[in-house]
N, C-alpha and C. Protein backbone atom coordinates (compact mmCIF):
# COMPACT_ATOMS: atom_id res chain seq x y z
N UNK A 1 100.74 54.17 118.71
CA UNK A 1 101.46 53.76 117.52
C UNK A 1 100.49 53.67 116.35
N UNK A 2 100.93 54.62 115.10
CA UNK A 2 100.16 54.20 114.08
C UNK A 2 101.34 53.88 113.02
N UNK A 3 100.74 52.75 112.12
CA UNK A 3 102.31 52.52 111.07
C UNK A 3 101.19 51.44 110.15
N UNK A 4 102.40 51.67 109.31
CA UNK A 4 101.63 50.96 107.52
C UNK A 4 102.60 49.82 107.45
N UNK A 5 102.52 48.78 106.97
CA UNK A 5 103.24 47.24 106.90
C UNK A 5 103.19 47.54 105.13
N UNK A 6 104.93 46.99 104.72
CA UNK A 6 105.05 47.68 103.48
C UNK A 6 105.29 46.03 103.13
N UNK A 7 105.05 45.86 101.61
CA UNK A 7 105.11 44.11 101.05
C UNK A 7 106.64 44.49 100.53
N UNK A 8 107.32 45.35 101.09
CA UNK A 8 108.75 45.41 101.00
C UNK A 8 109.54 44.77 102.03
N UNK A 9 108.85 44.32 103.48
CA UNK A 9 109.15 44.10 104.66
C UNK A 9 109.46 44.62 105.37
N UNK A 10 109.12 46.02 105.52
CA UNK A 10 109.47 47.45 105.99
C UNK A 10 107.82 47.71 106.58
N UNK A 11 108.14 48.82 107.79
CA UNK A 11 107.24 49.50 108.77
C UNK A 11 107.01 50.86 108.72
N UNK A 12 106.32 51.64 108.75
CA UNK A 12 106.49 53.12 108.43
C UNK A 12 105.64 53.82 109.67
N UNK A 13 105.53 54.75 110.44
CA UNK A 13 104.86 55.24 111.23
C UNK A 13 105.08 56.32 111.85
N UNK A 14 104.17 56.51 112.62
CA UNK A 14 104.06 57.19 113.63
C UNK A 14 104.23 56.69 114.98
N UNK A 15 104.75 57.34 116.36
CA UNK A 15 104.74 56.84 117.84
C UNK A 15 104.71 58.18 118.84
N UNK A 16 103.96 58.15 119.98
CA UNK A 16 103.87 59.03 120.83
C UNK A 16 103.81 58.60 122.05
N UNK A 17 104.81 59.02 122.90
CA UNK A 17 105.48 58.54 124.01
C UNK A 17 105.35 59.60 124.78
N UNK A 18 103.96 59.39 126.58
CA UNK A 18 103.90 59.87 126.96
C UNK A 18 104.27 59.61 128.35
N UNK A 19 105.31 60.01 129.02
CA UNK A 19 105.78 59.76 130.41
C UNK A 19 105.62 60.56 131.58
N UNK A 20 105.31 59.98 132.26
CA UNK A 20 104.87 60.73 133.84
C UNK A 20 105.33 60.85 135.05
N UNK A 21 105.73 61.79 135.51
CA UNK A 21 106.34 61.68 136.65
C UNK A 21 107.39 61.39 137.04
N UNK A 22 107.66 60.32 138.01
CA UNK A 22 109.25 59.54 137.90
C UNK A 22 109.67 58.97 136.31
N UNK A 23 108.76 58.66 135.56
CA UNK A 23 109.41 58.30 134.29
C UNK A 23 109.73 59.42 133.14
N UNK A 24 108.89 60.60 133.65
CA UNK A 24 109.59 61.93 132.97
C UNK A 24 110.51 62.10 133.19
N UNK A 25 111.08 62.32 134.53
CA UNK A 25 112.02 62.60 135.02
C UNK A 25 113.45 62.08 134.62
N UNK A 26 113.42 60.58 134.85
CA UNK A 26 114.56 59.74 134.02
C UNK A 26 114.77 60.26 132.37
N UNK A 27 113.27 60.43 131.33
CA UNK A 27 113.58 60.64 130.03
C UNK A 27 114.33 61.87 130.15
N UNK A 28 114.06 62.67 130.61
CA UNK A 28 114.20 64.01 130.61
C UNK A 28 116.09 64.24 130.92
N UNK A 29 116.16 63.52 131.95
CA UNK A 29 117.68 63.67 132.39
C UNK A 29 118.78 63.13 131.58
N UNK A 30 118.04 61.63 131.14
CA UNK A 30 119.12 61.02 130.16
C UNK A 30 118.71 61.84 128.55
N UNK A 31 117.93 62.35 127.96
CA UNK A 31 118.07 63.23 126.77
C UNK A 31 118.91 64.42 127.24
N UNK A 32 119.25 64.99 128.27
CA UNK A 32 120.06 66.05 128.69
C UNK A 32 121.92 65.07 128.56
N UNK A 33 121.68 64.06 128.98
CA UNK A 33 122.89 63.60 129.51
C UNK A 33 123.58 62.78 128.01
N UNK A 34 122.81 62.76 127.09
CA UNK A 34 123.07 61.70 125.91
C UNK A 34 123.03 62.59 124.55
N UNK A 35 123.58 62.31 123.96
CA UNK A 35 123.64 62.94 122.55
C UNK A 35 122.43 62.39 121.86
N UNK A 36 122.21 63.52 120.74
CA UNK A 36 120.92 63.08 119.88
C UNK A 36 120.73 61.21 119.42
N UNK A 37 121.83 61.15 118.81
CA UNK A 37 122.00 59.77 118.38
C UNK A 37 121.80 58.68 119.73
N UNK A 38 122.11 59.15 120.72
CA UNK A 38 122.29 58.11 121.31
C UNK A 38 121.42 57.92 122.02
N UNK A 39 120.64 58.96 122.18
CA UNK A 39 119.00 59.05 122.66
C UNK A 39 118.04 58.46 121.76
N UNK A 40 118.27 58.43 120.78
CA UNK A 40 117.32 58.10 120.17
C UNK A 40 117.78 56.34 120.19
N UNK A 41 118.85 55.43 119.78
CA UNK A 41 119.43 54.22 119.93
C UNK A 41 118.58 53.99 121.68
N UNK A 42 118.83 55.11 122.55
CA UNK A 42 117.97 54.15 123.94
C UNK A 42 116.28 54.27 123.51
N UNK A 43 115.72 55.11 123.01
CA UNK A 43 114.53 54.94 122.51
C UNK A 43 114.16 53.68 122.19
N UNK A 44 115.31 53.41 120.56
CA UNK A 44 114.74 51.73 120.02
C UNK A 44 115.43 50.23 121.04
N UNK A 45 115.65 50.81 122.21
CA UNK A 45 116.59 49.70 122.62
C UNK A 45 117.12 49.02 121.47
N UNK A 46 118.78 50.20 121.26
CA UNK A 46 119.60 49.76 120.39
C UNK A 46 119.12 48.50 118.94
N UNK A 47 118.20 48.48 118.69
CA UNK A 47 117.34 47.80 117.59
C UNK A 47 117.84 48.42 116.24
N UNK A 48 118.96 47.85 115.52
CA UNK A 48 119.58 47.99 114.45
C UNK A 48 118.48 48.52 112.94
N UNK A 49 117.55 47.67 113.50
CA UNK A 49 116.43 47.72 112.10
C UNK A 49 115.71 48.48 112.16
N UNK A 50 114.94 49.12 113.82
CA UNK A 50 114.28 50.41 114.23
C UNK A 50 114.62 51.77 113.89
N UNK A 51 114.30 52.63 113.24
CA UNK A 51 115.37 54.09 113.01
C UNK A 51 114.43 54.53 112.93
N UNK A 52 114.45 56.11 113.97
CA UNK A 52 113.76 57.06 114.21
C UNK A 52 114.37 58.41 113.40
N UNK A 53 113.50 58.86 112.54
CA UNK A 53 113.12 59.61 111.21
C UNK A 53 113.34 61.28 111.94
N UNK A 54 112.02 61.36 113.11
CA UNK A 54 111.69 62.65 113.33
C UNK A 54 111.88 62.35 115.15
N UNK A 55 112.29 63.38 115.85
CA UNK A 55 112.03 62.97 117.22
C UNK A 55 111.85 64.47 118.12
N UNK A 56 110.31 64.81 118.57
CA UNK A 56 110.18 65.89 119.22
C UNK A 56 109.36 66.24 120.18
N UNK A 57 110.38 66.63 121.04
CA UNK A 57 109.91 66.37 122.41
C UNK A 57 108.69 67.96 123.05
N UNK A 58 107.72 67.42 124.08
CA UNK A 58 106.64 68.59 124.39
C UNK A 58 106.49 68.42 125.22
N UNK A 59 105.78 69.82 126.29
CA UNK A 59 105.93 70.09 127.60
C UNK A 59 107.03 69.64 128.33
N UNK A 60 108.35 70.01 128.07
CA UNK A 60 109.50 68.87 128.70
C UNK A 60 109.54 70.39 130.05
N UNK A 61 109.32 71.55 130.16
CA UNK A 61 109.09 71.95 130.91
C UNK A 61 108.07 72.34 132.02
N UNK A 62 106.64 71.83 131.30
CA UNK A 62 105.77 72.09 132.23
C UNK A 62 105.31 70.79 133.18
N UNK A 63 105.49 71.43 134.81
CA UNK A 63 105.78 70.36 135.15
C UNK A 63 104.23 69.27 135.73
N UNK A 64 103.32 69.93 135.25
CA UNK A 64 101.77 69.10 135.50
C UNK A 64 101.41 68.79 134.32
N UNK A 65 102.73 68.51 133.20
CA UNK A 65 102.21 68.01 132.21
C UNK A 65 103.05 66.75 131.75
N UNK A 66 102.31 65.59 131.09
CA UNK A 66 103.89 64.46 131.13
C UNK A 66 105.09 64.83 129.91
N UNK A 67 106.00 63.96 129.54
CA UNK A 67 106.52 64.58 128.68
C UNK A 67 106.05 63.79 127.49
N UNK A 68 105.83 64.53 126.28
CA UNK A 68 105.47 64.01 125.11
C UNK A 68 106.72 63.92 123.85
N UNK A 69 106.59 62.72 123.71
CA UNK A 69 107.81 62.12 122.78
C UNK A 69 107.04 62.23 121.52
N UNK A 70 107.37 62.94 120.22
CA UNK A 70 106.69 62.20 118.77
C UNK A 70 107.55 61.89 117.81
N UNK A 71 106.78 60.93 117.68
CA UNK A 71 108.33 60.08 116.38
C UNK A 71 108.01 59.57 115.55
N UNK A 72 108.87 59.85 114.48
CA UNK A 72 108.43 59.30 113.17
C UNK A 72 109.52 57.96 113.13
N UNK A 73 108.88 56.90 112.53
CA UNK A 73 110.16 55.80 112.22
C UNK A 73 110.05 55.18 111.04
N UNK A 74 111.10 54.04 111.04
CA UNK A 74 110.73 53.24 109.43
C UNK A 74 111.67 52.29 110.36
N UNK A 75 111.12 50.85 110.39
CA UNK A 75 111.78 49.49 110.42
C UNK A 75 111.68 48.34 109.68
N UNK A 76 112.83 47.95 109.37
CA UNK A 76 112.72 46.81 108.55
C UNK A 76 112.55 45.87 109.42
N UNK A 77 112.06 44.66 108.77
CA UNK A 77 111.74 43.57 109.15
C UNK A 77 112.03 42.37 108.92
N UNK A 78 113.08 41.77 109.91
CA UNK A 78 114.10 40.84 109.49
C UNK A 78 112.98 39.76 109.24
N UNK A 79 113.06 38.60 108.56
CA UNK A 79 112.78 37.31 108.35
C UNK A 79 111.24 37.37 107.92
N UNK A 80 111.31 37.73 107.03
CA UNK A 80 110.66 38.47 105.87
C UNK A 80 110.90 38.08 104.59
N UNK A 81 109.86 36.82 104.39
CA UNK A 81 110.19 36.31 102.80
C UNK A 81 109.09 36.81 101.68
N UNK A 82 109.16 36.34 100.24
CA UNK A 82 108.34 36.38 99.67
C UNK A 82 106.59 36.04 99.78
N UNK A 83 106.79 35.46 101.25
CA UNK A 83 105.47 34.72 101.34
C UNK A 83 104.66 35.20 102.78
N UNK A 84 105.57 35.43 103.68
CA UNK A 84 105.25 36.20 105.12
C UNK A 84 106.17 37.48 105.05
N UNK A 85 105.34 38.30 106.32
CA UNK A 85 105.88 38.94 106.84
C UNK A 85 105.78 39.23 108.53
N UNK A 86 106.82 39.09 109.12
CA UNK A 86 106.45 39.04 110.60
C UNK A 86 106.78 40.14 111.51
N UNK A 87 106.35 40.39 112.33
CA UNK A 87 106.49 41.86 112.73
C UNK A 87 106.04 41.65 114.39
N UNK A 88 106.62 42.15 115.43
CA UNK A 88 106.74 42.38 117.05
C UNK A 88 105.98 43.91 117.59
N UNK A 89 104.89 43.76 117.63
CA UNK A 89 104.01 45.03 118.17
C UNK A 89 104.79 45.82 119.74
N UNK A 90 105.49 45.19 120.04
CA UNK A 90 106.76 46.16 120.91
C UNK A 90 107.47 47.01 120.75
N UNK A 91 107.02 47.42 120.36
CA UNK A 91 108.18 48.79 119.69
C UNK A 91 108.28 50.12 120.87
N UNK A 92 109.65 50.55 121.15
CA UNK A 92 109.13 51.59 121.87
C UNK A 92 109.12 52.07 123.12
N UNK A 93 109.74 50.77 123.70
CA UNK A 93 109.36 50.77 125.25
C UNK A 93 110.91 49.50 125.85
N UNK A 94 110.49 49.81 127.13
CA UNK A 94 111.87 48.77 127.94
C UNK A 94 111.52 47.72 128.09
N UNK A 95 110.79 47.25 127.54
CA UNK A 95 110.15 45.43 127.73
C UNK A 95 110.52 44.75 126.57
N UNK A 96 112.04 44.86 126.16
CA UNK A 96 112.56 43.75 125.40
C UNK A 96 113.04 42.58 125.85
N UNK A 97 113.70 43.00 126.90
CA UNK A 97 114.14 41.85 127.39
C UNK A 97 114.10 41.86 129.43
N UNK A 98 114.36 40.44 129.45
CA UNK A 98 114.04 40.08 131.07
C UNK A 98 114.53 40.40 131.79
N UNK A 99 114.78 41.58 133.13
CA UNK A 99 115.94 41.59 133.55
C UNK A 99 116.01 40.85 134.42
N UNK A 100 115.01 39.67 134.81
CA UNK A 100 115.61 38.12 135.56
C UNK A 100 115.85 37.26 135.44
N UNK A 101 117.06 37.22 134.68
CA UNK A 101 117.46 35.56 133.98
C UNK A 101 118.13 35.12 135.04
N UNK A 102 118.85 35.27 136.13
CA UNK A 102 119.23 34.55 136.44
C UNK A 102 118.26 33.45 137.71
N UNK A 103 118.94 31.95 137.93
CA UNK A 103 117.71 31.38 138.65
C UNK A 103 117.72 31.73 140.31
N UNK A 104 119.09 32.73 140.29
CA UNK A 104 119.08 32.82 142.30
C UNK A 104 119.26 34.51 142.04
N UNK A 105 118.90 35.20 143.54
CA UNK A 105 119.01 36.77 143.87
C UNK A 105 119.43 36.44 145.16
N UNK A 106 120.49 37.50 145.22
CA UNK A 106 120.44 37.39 146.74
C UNK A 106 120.50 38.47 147.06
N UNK A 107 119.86 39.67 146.43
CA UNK A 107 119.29 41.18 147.18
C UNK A 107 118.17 41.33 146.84
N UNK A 108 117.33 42.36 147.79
CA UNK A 108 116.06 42.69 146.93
C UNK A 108 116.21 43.60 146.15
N UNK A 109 114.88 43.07 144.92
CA UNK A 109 114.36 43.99 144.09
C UNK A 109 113.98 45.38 144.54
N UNK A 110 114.04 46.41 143.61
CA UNK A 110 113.63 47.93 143.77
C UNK A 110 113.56 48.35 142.48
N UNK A 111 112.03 48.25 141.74
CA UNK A 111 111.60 48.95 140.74
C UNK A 111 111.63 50.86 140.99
N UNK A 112 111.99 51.21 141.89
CA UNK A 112 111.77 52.48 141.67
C UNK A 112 110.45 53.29 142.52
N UNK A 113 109.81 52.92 141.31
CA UNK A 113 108.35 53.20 141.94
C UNK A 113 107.39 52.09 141.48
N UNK A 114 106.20 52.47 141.63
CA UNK A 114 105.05 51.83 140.77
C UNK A 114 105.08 52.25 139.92
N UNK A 115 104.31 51.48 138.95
CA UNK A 115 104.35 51.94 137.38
C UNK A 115 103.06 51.14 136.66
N UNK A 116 102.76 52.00 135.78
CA UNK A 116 101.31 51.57 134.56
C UNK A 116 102.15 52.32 133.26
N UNK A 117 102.32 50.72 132.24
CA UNK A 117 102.39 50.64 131.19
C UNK A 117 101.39 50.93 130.47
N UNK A 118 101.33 51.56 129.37
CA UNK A 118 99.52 51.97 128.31
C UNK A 118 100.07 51.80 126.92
N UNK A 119 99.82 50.59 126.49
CA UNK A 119 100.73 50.54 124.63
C UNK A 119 99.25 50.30 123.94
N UNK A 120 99.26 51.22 122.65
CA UNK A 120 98.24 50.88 122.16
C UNK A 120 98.74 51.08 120.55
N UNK A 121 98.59 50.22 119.88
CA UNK A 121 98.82 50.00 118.13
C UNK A 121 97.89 49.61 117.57
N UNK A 122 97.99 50.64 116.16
CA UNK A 122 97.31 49.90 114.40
C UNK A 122 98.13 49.88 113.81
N UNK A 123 98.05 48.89 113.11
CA UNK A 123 99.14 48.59 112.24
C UNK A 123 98.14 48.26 110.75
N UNK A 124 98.25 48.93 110.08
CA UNK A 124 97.98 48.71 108.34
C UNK A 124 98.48 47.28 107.36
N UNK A 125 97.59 46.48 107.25
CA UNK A 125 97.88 45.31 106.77
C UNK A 125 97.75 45.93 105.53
N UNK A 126 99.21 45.37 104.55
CA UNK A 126 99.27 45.74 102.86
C UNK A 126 98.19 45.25 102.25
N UNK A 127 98.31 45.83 100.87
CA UNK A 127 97.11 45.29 100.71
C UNK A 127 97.52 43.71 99.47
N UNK A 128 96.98 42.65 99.47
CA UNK A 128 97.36 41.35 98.90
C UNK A 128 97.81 40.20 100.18
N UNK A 129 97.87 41.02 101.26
CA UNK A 129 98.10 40.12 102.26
C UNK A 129 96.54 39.77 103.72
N UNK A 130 97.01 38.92 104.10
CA UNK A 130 95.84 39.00 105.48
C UNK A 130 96.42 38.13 106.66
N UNK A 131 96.16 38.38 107.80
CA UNK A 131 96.47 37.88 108.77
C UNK A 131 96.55 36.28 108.94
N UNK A 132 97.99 35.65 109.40
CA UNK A 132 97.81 34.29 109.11
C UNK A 132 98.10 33.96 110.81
N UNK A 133 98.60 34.48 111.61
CA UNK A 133 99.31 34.20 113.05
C UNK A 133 99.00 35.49 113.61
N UNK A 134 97.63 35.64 114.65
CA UNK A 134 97.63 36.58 115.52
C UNK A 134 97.75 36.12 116.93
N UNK A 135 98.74 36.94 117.87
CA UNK A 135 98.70 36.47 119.40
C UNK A 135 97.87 36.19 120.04
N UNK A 136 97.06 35.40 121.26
CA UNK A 136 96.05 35.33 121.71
C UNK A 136 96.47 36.38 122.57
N UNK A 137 94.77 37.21 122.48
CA UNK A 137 94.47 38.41 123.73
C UNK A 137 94.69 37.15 125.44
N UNK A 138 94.93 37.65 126.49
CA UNK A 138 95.76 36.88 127.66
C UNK A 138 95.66 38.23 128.72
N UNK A 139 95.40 37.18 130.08
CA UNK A 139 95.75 38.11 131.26
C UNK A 139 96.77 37.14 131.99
N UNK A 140 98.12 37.94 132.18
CA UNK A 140 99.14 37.32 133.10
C UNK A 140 98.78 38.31 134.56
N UNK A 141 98.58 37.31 135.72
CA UNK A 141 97.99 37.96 137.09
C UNK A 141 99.19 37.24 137.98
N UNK A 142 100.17 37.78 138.57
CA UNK A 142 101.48 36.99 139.53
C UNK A 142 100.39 37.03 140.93
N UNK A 143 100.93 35.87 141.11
CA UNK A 143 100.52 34.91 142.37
C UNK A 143 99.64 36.13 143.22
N UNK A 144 100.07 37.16 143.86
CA UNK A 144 99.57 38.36 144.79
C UNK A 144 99.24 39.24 144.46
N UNK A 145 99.36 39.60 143.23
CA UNK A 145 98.27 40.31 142.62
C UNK A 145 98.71 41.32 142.28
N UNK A 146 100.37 41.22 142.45
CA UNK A 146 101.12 42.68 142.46
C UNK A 146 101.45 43.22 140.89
N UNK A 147 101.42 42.49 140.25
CA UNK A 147 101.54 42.70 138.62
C UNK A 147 100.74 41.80 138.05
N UNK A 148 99.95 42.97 137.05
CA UNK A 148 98.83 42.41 135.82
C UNK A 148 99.82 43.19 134.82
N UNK A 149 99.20 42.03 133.42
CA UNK A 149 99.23 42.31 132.57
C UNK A 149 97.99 41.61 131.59
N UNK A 150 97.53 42.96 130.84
CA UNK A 150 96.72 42.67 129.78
C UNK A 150 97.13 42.76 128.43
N UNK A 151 97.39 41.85 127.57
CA UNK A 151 97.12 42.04 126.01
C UNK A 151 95.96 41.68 125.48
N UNK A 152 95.31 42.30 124.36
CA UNK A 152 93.98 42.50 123.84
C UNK A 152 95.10 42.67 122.36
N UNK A 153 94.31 41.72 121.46
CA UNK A 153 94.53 41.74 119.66
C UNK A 153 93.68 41.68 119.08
N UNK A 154 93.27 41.99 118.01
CA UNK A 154 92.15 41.93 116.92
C UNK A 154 92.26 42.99 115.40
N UNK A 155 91.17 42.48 115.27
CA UNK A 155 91.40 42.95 113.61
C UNK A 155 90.19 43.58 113.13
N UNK A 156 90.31 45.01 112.71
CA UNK A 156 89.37 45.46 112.37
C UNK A 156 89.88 45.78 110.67
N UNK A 157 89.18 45.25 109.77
CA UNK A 157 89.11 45.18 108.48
C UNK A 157 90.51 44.72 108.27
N UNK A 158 91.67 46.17 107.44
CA UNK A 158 92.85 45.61 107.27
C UNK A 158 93.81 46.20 108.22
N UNK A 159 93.23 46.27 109.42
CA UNK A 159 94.15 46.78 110.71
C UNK A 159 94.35 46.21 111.55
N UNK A 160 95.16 45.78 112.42
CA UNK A 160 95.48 44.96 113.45
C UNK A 160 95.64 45.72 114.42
N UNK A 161 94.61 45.67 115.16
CA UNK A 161 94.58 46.38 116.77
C UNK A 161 95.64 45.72 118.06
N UNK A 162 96.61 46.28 118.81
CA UNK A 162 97.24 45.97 119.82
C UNK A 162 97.02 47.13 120.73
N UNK A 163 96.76 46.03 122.14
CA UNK A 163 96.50 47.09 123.03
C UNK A 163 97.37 46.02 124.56
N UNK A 164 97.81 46.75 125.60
CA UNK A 164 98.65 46.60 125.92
C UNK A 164 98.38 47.17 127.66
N UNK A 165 98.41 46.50 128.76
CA UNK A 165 98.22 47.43 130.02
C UNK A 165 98.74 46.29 130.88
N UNK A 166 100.35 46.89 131.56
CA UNK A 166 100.89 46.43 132.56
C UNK A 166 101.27 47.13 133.81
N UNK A 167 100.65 46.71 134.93
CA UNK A 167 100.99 47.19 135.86
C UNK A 167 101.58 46.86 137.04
N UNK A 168 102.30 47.62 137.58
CA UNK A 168 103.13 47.35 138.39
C UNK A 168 102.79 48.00 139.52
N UNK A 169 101.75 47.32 141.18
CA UNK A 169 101.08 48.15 142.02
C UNK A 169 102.67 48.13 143.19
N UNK A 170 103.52 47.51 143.32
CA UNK A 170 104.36 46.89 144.05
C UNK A 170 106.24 47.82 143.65
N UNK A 171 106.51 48.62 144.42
CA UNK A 171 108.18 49.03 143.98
C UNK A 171 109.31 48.21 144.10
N UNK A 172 108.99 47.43 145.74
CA UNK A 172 110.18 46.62 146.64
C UNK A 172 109.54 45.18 146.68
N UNK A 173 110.24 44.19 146.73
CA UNK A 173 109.91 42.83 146.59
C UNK A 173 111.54 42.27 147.32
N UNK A 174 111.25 41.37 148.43
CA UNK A 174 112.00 40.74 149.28
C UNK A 174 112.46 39.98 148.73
N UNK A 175 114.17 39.64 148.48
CA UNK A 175 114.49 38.38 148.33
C UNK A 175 113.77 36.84 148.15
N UNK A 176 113.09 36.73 148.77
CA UNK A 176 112.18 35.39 149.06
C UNK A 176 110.78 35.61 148.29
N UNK A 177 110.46 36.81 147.50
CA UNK A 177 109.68 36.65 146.50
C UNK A 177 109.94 36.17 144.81
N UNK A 178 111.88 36.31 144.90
CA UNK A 178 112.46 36.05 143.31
C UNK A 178 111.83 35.11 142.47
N UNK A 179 111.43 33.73 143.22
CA UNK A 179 111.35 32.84 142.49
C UNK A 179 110.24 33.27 141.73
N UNK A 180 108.98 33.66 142.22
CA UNK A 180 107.82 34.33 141.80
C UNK A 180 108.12 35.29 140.98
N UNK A 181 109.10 35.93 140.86
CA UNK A 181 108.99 37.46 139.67
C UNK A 181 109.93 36.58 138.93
N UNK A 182 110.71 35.51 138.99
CA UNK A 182 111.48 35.26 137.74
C UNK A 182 110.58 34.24 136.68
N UNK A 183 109.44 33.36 137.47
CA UNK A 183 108.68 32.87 137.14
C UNK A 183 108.07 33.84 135.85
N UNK A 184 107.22 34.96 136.67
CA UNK A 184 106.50 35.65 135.91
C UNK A 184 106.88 36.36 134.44
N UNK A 185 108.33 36.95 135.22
CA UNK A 185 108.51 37.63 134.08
C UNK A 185 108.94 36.78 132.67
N UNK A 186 109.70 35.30 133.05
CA UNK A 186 109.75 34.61 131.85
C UNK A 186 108.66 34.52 130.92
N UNK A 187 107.52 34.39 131.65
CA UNK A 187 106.01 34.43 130.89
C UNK A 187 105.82 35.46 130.40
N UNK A 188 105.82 36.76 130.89
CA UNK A 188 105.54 37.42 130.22
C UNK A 188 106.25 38.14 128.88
N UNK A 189 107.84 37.76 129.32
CA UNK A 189 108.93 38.28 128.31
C UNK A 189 108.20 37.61 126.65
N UNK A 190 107.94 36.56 127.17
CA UNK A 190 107.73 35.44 125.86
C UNK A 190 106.49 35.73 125.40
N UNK A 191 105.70 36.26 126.11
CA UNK A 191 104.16 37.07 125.47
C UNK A 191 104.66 38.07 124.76
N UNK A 192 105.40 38.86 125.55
CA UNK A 192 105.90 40.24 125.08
C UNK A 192 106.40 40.18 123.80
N UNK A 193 107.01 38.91 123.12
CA UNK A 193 107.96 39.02 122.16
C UNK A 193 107.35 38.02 121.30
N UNK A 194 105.86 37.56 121.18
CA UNK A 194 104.93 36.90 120.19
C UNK A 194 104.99 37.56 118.99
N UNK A 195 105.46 37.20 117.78
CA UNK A 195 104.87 38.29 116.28
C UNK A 195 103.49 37.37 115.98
N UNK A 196 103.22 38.68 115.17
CA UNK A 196 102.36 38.68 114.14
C UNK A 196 102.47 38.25 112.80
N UNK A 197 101.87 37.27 112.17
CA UNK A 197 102.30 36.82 110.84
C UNK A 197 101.42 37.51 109.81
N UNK A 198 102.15 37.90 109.09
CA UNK A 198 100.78 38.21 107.81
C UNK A 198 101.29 37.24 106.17
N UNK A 199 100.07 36.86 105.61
CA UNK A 199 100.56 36.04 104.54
C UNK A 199 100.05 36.40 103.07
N UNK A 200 100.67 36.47 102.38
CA UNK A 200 100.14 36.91 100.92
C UNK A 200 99.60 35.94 100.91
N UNK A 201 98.27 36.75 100.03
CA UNK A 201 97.10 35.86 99.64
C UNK A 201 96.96 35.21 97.86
């Protein structure tokens, strides 16, 4: 992700979305199975304020290669006054929301496969503003070791670095592990969904 933070409360950028394997496979089938519009709405997980500009897809046939998504966007940025502007370095991906809210399961889980998340952002601080609320960098490690997650933040001059690595070594998880993944993922949903403040100076 590269994108410019506008003192309009608006986002402008670039994104490149590269998927592998079983997760090619899914992009690949549902852009066959979905209309332009509506491919692109599962892109922003339906995110009203997210709108994708340009969207073009590479190597969607070669198959030792992943598939490459490039996209241009522009998002506004709700709650956004004269004095802040706040903004969610998530953009992009299926980690908006939890899919374990509830507090009982009574089947097991099946992610599919394993999986490694790789998010990496700059984001262009305007210029008259500077960072007032950055997330703390954090390692979430579940009890067995079966999912890490790393966030890493920082600031190089007027850029705000996000970097991002979750993994998932584990597909199937037994009933009698729920309490543990509903645990986790609450934690991490709520990391996941930390903004960034920036404040005119």
């Amino acid at each position: 992700m590269q994108a410019d933070v506008s003192t309009d409360g608006s986002m402008s950028g670039t994104a490149q979305i590269a998927s592998f394997s079983y997760n090619k496979a899914i992009n690949l089938e549902l852009h066959k199975k979905l209309d332009e519009d509506k491919y692109k709405q599962y892109l922003t997980g339906d995110d009203n304020n997210l709108k994708i500009t340009s969207l073009k897809l590479q190597d969607a046939e070669v198959d030792s290669l992943p598939l490459t998504q490039n996209i241009d966007f522009k998002l506004d940025l709700p709650g956004t006054d004269d004095k802040y502007i706040y903004f969610n370095p998530n953009l992009f991906t299926s980690l908006h929301n939890n899919p374990f809210i509830s507090d009982t399961r009574s089947s097991n889980i099946d992610f599919g496969s394993s999986n490694i998340y790789s998010i990496n952002g700059r984001y262009k601080i305007p210029p008259g503003y500077k960072v007032d609320v950055l997330p703390k960098s954090i390692n979430l490690i579940m009890g067995d070791k079966s999912i890490t997650f790393k966030r890493i933040i920082g600031q190089e001059d007027n850029v705000v670095v996000v970097y991002y690595v979750i993994n998932y070594k584990q597909s199937v998880y037994g009933r009698a592990s729920y309490p543990d993944l509903h645990a986790y993922f609450k934690k991490m949903n709520e990391v996941l969904n930390e903004q960034i403040v920036l404040k005119k100076i």
